[in-house]
Every structure is written in C-alpha cells, then in structure tokens.
C-alpha atoms as a PDB file:
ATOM      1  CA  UNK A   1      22.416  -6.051  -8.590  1.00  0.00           C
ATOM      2  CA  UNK A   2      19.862  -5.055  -6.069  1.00  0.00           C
ATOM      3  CA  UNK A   3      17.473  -4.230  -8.681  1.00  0.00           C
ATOM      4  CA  UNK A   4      17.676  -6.211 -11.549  1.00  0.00           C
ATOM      5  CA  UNK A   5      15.710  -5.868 -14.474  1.00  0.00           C
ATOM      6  CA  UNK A   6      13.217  -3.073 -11.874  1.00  0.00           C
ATOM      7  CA  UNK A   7      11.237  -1.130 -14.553  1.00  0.00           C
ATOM      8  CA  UNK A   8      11.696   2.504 -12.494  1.00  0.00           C
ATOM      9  CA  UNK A   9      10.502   6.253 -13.709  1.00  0.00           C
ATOM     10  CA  UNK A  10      12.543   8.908 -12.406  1.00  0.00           C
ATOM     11  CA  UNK A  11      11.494  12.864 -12.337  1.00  0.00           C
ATOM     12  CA  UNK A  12      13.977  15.035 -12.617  1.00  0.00           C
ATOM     13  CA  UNK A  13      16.218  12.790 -13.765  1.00  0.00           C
ATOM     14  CA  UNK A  14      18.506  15.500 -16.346  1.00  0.00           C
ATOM     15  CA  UNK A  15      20.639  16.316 -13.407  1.00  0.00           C
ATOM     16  CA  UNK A  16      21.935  17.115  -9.822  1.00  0.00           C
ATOM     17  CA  UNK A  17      20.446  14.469  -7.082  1.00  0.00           C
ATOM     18  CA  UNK A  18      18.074  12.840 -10.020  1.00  0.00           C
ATOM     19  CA  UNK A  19      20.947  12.009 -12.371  1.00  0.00           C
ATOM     20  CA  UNK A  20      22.663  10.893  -9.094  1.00  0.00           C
ATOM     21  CA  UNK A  21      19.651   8.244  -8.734  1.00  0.00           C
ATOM     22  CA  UNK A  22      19.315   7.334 -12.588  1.00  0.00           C
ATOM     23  CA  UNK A  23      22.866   6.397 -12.262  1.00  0.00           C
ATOM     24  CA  UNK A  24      22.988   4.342  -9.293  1.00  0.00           C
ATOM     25  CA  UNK A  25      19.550   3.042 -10.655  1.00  0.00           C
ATOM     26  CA  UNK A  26      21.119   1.641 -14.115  1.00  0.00           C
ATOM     27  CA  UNK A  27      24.584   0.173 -12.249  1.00  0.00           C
ATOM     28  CA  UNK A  28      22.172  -1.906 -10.259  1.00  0.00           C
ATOM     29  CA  UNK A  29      20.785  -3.196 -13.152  1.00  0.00           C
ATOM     30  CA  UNK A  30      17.575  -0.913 -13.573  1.00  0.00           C
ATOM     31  CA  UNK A  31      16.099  -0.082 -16.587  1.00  0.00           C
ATOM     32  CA  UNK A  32      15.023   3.330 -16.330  1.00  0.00           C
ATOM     33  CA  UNK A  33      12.788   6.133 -17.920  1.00  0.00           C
ATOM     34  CA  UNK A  34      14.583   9.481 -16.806  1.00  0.00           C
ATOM     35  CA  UNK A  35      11.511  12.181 -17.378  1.00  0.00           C
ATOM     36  CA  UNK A  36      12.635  16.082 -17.214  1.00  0.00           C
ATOM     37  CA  UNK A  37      11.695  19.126 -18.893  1.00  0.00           C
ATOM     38  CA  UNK A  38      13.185  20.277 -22.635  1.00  0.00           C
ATOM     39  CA  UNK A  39      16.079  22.529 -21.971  1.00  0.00           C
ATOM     40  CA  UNK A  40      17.900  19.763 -19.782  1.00  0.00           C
ATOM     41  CA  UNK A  41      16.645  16.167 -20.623  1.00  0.00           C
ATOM     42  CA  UNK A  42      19.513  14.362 -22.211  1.00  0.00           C
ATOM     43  CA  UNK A  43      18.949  12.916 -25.611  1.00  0.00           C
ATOM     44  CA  UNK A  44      21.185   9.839 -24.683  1.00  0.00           C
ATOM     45  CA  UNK A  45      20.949   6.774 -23.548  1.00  0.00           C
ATOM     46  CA  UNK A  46      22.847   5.541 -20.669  1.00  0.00           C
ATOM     47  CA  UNK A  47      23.859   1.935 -20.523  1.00  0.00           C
ATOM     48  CA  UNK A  48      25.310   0.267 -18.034  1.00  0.00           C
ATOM     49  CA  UNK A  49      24.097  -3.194 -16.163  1.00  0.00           C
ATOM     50  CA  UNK A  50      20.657  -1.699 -16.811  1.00  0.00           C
ATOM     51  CA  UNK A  51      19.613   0.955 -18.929  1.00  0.00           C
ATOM     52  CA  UNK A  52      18.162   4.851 -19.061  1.00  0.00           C
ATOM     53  CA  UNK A  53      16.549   6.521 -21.768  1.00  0.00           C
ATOM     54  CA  UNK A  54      15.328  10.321 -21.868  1.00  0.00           C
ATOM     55  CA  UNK A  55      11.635  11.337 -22.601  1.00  0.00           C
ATOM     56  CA  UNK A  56      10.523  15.150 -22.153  1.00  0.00           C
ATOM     57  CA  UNK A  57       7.928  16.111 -19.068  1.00  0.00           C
ATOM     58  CA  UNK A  58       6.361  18.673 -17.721  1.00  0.00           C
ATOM     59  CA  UNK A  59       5.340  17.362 -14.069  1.00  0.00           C
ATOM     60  CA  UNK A  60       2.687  20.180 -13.643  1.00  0.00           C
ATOM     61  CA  UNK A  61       1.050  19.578 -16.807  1.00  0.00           C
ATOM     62  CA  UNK A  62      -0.906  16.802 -16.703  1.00  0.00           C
ATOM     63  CA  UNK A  63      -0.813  16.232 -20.357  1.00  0.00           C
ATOM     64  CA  UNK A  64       2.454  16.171 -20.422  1.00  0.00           C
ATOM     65  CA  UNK A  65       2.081  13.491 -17.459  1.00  0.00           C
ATOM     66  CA  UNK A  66       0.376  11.533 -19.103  1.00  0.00           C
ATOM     67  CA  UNK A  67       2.211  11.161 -22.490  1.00  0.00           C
ATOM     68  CA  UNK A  68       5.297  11.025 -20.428  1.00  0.00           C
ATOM     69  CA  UNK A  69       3.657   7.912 -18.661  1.00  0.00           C
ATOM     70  CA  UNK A  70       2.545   6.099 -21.104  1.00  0.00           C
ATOM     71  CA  UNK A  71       6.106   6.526 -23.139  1.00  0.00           C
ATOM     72  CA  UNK A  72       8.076   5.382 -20.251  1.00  0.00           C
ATOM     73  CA  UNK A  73       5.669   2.202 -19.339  1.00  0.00           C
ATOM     74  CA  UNK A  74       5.992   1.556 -23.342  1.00  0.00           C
ATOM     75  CA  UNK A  75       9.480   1.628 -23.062  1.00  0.00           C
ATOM     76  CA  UNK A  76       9.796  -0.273 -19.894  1.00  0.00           C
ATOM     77  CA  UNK A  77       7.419  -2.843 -20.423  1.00  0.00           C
ATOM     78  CA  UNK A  78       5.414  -1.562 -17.190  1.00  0.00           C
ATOM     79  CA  UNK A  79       6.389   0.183 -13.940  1.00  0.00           C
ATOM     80  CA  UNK A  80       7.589  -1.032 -10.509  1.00  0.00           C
ATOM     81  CA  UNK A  81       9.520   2.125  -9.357  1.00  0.00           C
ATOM     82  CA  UNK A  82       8.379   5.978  -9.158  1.00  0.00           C
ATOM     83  CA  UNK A  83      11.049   8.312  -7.948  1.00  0.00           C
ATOM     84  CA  UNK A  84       9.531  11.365  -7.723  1.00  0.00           C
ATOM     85  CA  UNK A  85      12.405  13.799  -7.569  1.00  0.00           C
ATOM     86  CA  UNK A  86      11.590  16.933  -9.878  1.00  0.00           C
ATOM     87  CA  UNK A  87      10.849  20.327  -7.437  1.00  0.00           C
ATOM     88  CA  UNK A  88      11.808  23.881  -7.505  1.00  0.00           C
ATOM     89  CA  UNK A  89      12.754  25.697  -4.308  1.00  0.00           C
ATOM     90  CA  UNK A  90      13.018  29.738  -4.741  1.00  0.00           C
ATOM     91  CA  UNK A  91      14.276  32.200  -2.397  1.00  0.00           C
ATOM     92  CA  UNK A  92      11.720  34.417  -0.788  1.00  0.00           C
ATOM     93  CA  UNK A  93      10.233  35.993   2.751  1.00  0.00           C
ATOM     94  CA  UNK A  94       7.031  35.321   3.491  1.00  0.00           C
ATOM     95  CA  UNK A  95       5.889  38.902   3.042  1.00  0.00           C
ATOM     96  CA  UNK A  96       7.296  39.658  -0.575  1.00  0.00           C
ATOM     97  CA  UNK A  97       6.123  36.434  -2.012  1.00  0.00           C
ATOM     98  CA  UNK A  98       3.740  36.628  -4.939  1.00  0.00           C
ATOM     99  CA  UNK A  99       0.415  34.670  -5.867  1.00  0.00           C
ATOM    100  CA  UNK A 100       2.210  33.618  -9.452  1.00  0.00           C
ATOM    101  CA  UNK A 101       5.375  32.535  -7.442  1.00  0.00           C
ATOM    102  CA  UNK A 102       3.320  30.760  -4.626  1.00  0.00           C
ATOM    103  CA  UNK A 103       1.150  28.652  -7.165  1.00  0.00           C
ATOM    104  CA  UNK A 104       4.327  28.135  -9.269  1.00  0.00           C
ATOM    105  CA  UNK A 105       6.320  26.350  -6.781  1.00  0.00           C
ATOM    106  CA  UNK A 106       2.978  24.275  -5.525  1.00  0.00           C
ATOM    107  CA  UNK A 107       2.518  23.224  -9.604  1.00  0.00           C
ATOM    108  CA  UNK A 108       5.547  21.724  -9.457  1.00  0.00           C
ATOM    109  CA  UNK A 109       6.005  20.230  -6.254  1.00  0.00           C
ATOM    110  CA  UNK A 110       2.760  19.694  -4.736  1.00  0.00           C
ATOM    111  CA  UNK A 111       0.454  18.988  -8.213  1.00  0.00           C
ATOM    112  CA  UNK A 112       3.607  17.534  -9.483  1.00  0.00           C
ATOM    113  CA  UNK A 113       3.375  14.967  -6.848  1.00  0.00           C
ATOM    114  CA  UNK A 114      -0.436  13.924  -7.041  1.00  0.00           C
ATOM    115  CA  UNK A 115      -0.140  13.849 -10.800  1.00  0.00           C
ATOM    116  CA  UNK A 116       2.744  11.647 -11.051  1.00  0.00           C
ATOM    117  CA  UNK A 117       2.093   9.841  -8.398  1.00  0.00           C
ATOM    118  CA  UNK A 118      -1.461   9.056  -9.849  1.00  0.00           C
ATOM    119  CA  UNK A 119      -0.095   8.127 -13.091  1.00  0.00           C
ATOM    120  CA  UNK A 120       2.035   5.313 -11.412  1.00  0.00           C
ATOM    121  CA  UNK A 121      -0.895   4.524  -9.697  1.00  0.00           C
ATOM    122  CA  UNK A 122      -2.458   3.299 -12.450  1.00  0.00           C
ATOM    123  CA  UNK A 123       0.223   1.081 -13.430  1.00  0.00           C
ATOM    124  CA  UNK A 124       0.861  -0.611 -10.363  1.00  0.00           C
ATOM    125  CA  UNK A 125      -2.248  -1.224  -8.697  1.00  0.00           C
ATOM    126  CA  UNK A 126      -3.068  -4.817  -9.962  1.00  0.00           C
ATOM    127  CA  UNK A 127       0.420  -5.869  -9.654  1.00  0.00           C
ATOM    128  CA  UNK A 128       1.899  -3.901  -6.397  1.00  0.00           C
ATOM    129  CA  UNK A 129       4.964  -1.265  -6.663  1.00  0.00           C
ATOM    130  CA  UNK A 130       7.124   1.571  -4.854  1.00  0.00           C
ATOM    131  CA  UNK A 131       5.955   5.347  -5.195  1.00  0.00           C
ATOM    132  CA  UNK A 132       9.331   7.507  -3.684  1.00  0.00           C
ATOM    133  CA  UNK A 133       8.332  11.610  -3.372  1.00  0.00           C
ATOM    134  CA  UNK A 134      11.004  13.713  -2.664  1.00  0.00           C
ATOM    135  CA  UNK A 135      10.069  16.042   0.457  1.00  0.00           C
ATOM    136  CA  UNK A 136      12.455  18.307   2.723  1.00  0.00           C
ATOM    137  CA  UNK A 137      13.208  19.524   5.819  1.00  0.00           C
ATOM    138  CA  UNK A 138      11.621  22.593   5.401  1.00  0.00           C
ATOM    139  CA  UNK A 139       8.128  20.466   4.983  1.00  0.00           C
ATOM    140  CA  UNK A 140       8.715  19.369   8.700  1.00  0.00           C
ATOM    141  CA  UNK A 141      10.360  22.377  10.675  1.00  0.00           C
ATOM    142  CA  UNK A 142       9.826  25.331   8.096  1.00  0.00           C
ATOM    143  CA  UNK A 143      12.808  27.340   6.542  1.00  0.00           C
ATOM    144  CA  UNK A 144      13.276  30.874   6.317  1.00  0.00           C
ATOM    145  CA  UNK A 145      13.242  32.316   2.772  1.00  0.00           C
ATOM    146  CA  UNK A 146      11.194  29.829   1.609  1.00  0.00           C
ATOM    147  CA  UNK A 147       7.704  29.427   2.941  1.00  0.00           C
ATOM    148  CA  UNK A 148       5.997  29.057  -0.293  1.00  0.00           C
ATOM    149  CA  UNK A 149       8.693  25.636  -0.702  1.00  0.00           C
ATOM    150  CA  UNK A 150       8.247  24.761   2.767  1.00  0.00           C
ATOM    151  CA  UNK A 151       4.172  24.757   2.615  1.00  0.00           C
ATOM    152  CA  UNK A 152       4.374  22.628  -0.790  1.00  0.00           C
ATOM    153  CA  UNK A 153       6.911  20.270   0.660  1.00  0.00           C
ATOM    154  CA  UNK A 154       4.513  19.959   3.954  1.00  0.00           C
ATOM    155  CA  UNK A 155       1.779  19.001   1.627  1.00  0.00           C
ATOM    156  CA  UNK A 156       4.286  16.550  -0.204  1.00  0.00           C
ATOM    157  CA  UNK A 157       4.177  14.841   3.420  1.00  0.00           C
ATOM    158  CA  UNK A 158       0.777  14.610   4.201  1.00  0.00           C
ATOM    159  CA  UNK A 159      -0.226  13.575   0.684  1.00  0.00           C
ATOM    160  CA  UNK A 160       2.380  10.589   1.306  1.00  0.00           C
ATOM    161  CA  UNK A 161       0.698   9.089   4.593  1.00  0.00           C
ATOM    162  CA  UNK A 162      -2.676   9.464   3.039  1.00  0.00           C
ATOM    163  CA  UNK A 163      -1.467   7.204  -0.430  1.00  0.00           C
ATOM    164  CA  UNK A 164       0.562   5.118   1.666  1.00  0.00           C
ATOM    165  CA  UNK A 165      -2.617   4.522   3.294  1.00  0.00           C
ATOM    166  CA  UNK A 166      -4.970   3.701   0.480  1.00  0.00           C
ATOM    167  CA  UNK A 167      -2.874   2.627  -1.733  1.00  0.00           C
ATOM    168  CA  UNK A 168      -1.419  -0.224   0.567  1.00  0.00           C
ATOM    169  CA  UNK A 169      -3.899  -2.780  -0.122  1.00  0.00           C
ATOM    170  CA  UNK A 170      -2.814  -2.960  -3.719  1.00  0.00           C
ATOM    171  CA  UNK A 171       1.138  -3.876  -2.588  1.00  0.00           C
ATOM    172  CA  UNK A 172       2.187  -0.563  -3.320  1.00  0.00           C
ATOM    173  CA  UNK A 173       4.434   1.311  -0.596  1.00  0.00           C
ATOM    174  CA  UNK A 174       4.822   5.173  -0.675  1.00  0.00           C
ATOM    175  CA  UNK A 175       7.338   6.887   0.879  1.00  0.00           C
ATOM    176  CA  UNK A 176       8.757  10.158   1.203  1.00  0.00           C
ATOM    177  CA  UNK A 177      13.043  11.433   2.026  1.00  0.00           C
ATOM    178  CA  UNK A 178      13.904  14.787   3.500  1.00  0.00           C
ATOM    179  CA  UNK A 179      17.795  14.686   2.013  1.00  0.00           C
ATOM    180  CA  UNK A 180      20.403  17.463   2.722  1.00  0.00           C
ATOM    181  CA  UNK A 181      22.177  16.603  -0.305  1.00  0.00           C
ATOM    182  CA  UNK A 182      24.798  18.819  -1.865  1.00  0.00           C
ATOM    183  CA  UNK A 183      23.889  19.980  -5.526  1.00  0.00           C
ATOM    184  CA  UNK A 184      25.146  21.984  -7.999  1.00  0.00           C
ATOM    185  CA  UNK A 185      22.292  24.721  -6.725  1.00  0.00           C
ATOM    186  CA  UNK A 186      24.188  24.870  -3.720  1.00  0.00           C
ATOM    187  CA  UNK A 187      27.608  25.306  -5.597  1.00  0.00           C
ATOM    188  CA  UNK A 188      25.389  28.307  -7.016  1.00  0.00           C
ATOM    189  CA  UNK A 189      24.434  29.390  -3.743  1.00  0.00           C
ATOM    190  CA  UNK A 190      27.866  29.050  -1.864  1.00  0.00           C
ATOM    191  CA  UNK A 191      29.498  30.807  -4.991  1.00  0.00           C
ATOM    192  CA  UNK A 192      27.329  34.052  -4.255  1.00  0.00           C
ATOM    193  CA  UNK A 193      28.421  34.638  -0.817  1.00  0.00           C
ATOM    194  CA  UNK A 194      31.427  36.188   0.729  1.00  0.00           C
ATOM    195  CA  UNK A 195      34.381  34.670   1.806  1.00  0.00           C
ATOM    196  CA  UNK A 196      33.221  35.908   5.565  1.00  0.00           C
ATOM    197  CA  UNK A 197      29.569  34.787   4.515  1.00  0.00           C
ATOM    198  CA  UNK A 198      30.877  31.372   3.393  1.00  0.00           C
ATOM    199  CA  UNK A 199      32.869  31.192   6.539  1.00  0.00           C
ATOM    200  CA  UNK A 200      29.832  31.401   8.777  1.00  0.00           C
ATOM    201  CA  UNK A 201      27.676  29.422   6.861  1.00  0.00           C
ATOM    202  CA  UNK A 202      30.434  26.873   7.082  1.00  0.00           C
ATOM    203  CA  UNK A 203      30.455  26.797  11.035  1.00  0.00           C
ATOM    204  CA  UNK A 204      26.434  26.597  11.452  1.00  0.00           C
ATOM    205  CA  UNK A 205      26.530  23.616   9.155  1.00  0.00           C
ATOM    206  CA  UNK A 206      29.018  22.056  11.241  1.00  0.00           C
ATOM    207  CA  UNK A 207      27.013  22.736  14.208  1.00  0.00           C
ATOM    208  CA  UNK A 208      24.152  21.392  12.619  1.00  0.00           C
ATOM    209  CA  UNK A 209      24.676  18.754  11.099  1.00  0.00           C
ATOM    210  CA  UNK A 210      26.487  15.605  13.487  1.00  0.00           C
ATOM    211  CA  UNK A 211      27.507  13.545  10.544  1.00  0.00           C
ATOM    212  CA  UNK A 212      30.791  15.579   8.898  1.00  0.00           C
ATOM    213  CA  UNK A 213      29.679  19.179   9.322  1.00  0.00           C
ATOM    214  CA  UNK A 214      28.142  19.213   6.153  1.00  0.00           C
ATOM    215  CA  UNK A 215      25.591  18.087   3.021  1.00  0.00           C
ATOM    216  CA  UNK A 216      26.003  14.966   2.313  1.00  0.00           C
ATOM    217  CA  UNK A 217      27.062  13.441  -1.756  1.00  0.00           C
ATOM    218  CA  UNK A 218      24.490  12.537  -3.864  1.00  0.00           C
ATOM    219  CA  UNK A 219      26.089   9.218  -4.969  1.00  0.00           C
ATOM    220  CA  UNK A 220      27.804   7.915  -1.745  1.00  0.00           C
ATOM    221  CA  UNK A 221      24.872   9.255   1.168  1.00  0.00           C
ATOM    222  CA  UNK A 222      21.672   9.386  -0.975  1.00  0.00           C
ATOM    223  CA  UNK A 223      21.680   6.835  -3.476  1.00  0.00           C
ATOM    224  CA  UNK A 224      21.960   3.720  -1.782  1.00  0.00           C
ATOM    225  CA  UNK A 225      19.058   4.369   0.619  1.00  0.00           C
ATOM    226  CA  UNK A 226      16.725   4.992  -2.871  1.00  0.00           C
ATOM    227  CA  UNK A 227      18.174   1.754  -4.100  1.00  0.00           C
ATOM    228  CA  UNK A 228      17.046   0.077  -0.798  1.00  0.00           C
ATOM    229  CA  UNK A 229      13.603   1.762  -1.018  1.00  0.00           C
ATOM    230  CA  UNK A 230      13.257   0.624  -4.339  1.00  0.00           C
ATOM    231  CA  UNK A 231      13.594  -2.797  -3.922  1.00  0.00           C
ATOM    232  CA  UNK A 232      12.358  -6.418  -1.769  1.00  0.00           C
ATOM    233  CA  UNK A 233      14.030  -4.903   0.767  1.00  0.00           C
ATOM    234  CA  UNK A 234      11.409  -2.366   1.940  1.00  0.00           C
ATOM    235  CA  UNK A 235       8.536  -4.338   1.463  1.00  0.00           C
ATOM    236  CA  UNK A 236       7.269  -3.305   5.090  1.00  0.00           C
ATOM    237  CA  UNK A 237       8.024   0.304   4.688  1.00  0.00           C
ATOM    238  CA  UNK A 238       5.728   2.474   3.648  1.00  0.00           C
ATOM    239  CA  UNK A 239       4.150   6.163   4.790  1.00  0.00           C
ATOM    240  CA  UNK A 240       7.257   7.137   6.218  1.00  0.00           C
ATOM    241  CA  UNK A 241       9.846  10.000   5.973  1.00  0.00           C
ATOM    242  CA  UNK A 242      13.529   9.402   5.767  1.00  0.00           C
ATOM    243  CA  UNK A 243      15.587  11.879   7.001  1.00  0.00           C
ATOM    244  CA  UNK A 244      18.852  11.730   4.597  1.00  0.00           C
ATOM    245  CA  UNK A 245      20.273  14.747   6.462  1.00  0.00           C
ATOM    246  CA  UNK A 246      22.966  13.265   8.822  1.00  0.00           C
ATOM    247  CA  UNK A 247      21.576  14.346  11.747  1.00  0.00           C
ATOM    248  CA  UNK A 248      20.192  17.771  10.916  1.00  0.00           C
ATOM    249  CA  UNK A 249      16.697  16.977  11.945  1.00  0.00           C
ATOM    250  CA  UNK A 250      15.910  14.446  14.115  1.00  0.00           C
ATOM    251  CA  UNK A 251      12.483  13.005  15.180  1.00  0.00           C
ATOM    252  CA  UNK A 252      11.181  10.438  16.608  1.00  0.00           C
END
C-alpha cells in the first residue's frame, strides 16, 4: 500500500475522475476526506484498506473552504495530500461568451485553486506535503469552444510554478496533470452527436492521440500516476505538468 495511513483531501471527489482517485486513494490504504458540492457528495463512507468520508464544499466560496478544511484535517488528524480535482469546463466561442459565464468558470477553477490550495497550505507548511491541481490541455495549447476554460486552466499552470516555487522550502511539492481522461461528461458529449459526427470524432482521436486512439480510463491510466505523486516517490518533483493524455500533447 503505496500510501498507507496518507491523510489526503480530494475536490471533487462525488464522481467521474475524482471518485476514480478517492478510490484508488482508499485501496492503497489512504484515509481520505472526499469534499464536493450538495447535490452530489455521497453521504457514505467508503472503506476499504483506508478509508473516505464525505463533507460538503463549495471550492469558490471561501467559507465554505474553510469549514470544509478544517472538517477534513479534524477528521484526518492533519493533511499530507491535496488533490485538487473539482473544475467546470462549458462549451462556448470566444465571441458569445458572457462576463457571468467567464467569472463563473474562473471561481471555480482558478479561485478554486488558490483557495484550496491555500488552505492546505496552512496545514502543511511546518511539516512538508503534496498540493496536486488538476490543469488541461487547453491551459497549454488553447481549445476551441472553450476559451473562458482554457484561460482559467492557463492560470491553474502558472499559479502552480509560482507555489511550487515558494512553497518548496517548507517540503511541500506542487504539481499540476493535463489528463485526457474519459468521463461520464464525455459519455454526455459523445451521446449528443450523430452517428456520422461520432464517426469523425472517432478518427481525429485516433489520429491524435498515439496511445490507443483514444481517452484514456480513469482507474487503469490516471490513477496510478496520482498515487505516485502522492507519495515518497515524488519527493523531487515538483512545479511540473504531467501530461496524462497518451500522447496528445507533447512538450518538451
């Protein structure tokens, strides 16, 4: 159990590629405060060779932060892993998004970030730690239908290197992952189109992407690299993006 006994917070926790990580989390013997908002935290617990338990958040509030916070390091007995995985990504051109949809999405994933990430701060700097924001792609090389998402995600970035930075001193590593992860959004997504839409969105994935033509699993291609960047392992790692993508981006 790679991480035994690590006391970890995890945003977004409820469901898609956050319950993905709470679960890989707990069966490598994690306990684990799984933070989301009301309509889809879980009440339960889930046991396993570590533990999860549920606690309402939201991560643009920073009241809600905070209570959040100081449940979970109650419950945990203090903090040694953030996973920072609650965002929202909307569909919209550049031209016909709004000023309430642009500072929506940068509440959530940009404030989101610097509150939460601030909060673990605060925990961890006398005693070291591992601070993991979720990023994207889109942060990197931008993303049609989705500036507002990409700009938040690019700030995701450079707030990482900065922390990672300053926050080094005190034994705590931040990183960031780009994943291209398949989620139950997508189902949502692919379910919309065509059967000649899906077709051709089927053949530029597989020109896109080297590693099996297409997003990876949550559990089998995303988890285990959290679980390594959670632990000893990645002691040495920090202000760095991972690109979980199999080969959709690649930089150097």
């Amino acid at each position: 159990m790679q991480l035994n006994n690590k006391r970890v917070i995890v945003t977004g926790g409820a469901r898609g590629i956050g319950a993905a990580v709470v679960a890989a989390f707990v069966n490598e013997g994690a306990h684990v405060a799984s933070l989301d908002l009301s309509e889809s935290a879980p009440q339960e617990a889930i046991e396993g060779n570590g533990w999860a338990r549920s606690h309402i958040c939201d991560v643009s509030d920073t009241e809600s932060v905070k209570r959040a916070f100081a449940w979970a390091a109650a419950q945990l007995g203090g903090l040694d892993v953030l996973v920072n995985a609650a965002g929202i990504a909307p569909n919209a051109t550049a031209d016909e998004i709004t000023l309430d949809e642009w500072e929506k999405v940068f509440a959530v994933n940009a404030r989101g970030t610097f509150l939460t990430n601030r909060a673990a701060y605060e925990h961890m700097h006398q005693g070291g730690g591992r601070i993991i924001n979720f990023a994207s792609a889109a942060g990197v090389g931008g993303q049609p239908g989705k500036a507002h998402y990409a700009a938040s995600k690019g700030a995701v970035l450079a707030w990482t290197r900065t922390v990672a930075r300053e926050w080094g001193p005190y034994g705590i590593t931040v990183n960031a992952i780009a994943p291209a992860i398949w989620t139950p959004m997508y189902d949502a997504t692919r379910s919309s189109m065509s059967d000649t839409q899906l077709e051709q969105h089927d053949a530029f994935m597989a020109s896109l992407i080297p590693l099996g033509g297409r997003l990876g699993d949550a559990a089998q291609d995303l988890a285990p690299v959290l679980v390594f960047l959670a632990g000893e392992g990645s002691r040495f790692v920090t202000g760095q993006t991972l690109m979980i993508d199999g080969g959709m981006l690649m930089l150097s």
